[in-house]
N, C-alpha and C. Protein backbone atom coordinates (compact mmCIF):
# COMPACT_ATOMS: atom_id res chain seq x y z
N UNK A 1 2.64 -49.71 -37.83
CA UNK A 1 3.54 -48.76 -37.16
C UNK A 1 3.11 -47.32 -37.45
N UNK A 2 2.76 -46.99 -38.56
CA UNK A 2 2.09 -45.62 -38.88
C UNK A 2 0.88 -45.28 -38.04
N UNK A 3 0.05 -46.10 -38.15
CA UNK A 3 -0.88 -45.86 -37.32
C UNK A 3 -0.62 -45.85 -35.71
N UNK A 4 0.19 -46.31 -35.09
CA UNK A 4 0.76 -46.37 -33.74
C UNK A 4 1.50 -44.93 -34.10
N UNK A 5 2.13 -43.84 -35.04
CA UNK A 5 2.56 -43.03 -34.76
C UNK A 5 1.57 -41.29 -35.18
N UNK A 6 0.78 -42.04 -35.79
CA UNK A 6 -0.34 -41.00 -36.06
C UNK A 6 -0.96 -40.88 -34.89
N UNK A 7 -1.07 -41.90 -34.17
CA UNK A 7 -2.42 -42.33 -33.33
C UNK A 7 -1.43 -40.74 -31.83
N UNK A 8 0.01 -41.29 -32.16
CA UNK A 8 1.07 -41.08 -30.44
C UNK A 8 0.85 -39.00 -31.20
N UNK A 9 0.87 -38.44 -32.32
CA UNK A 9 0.82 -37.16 -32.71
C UNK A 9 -0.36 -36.95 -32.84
N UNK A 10 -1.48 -37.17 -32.90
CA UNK A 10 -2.66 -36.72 -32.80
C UNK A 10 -2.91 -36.53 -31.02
N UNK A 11 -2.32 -37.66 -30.51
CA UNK A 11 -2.79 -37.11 -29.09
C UNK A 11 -1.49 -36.25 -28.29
N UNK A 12 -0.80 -35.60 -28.89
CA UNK A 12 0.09 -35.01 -28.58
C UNK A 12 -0.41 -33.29 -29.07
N UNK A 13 -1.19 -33.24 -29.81
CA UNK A 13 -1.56 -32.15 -30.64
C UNK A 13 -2.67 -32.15 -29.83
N UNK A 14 -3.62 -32.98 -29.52
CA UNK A 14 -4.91 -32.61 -28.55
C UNK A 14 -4.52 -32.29 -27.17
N UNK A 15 -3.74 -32.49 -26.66
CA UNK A 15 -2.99 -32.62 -25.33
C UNK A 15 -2.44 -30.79 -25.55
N UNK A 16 -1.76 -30.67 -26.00
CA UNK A 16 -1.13 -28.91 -26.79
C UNK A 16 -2.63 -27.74 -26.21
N UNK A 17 -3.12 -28.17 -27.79
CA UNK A 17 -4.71 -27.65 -27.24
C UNK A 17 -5.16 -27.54 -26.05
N UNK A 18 -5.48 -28.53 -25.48
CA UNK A 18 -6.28 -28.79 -23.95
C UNK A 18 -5.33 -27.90 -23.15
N UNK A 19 -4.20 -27.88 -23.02
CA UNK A 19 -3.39 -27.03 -22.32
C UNK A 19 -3.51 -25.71 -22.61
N UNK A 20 -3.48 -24.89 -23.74
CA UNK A 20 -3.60 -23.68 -24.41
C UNK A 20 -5.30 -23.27 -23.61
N UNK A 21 -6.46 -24.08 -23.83
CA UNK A 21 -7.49 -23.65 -23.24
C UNK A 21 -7.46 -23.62 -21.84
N UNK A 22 -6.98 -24.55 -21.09
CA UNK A 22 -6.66 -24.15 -19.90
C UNK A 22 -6.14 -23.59 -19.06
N UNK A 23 -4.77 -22.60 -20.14
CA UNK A 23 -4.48 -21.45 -19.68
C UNK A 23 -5.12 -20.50 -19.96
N UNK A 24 -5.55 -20.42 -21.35
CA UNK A 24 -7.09 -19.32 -21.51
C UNK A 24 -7.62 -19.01 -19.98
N UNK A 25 -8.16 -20.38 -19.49
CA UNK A 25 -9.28 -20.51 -18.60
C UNK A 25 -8.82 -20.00 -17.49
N UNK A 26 -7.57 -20.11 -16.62
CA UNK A 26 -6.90 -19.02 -16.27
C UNK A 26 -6.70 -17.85 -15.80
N UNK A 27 -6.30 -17.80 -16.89
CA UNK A 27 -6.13 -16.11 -17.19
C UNK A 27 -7.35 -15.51 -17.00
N UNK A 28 -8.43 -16.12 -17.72
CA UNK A 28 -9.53 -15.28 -17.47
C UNK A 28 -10.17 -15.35 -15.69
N UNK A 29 -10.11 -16.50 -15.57
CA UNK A 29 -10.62 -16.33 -13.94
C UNK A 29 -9.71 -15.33 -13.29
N UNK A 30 -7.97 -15.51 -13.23
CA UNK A 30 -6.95 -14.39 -12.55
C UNK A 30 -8.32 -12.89 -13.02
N UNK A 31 -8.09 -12.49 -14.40
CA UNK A 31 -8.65 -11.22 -14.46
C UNK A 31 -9.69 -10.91 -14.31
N UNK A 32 -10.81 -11.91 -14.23
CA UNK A 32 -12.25 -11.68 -13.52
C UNK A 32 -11.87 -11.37 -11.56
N UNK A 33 -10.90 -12.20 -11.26
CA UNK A 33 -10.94 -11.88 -10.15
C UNK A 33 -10.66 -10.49 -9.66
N UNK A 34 -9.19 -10.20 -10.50
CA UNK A 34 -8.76 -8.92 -9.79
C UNK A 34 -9.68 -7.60 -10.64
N UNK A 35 -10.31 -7.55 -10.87
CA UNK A 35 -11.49 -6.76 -11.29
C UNK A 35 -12.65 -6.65 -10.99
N UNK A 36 -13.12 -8.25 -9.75
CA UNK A 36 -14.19 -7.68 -9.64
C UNK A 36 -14.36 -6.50 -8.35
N UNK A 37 -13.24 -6.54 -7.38
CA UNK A 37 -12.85 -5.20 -6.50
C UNK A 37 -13.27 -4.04 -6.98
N UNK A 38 -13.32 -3.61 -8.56
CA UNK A 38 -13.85 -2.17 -9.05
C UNK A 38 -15.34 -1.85 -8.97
């Protein structure tokens, strides 16, 4: 059972992450875009 609940918070914590970089990823395209007009 521990291991079935380590296993369900480890991929809950990688899942967090992956989301956090993919708003990174984002954001940066939004502000590459509206900048490259200058």
């Amino acid at each position: 059972m521990k291991k079935v609940l380590l296993l369900a918070a480890v991929a809950g914590v990688g899942y967090l992450v992956w989301r956090a970089i993919a708003e990174q990823d984002e954001a940066r395209d939004l502000w590459a875009e509206v900048t490259d007009a200058l």
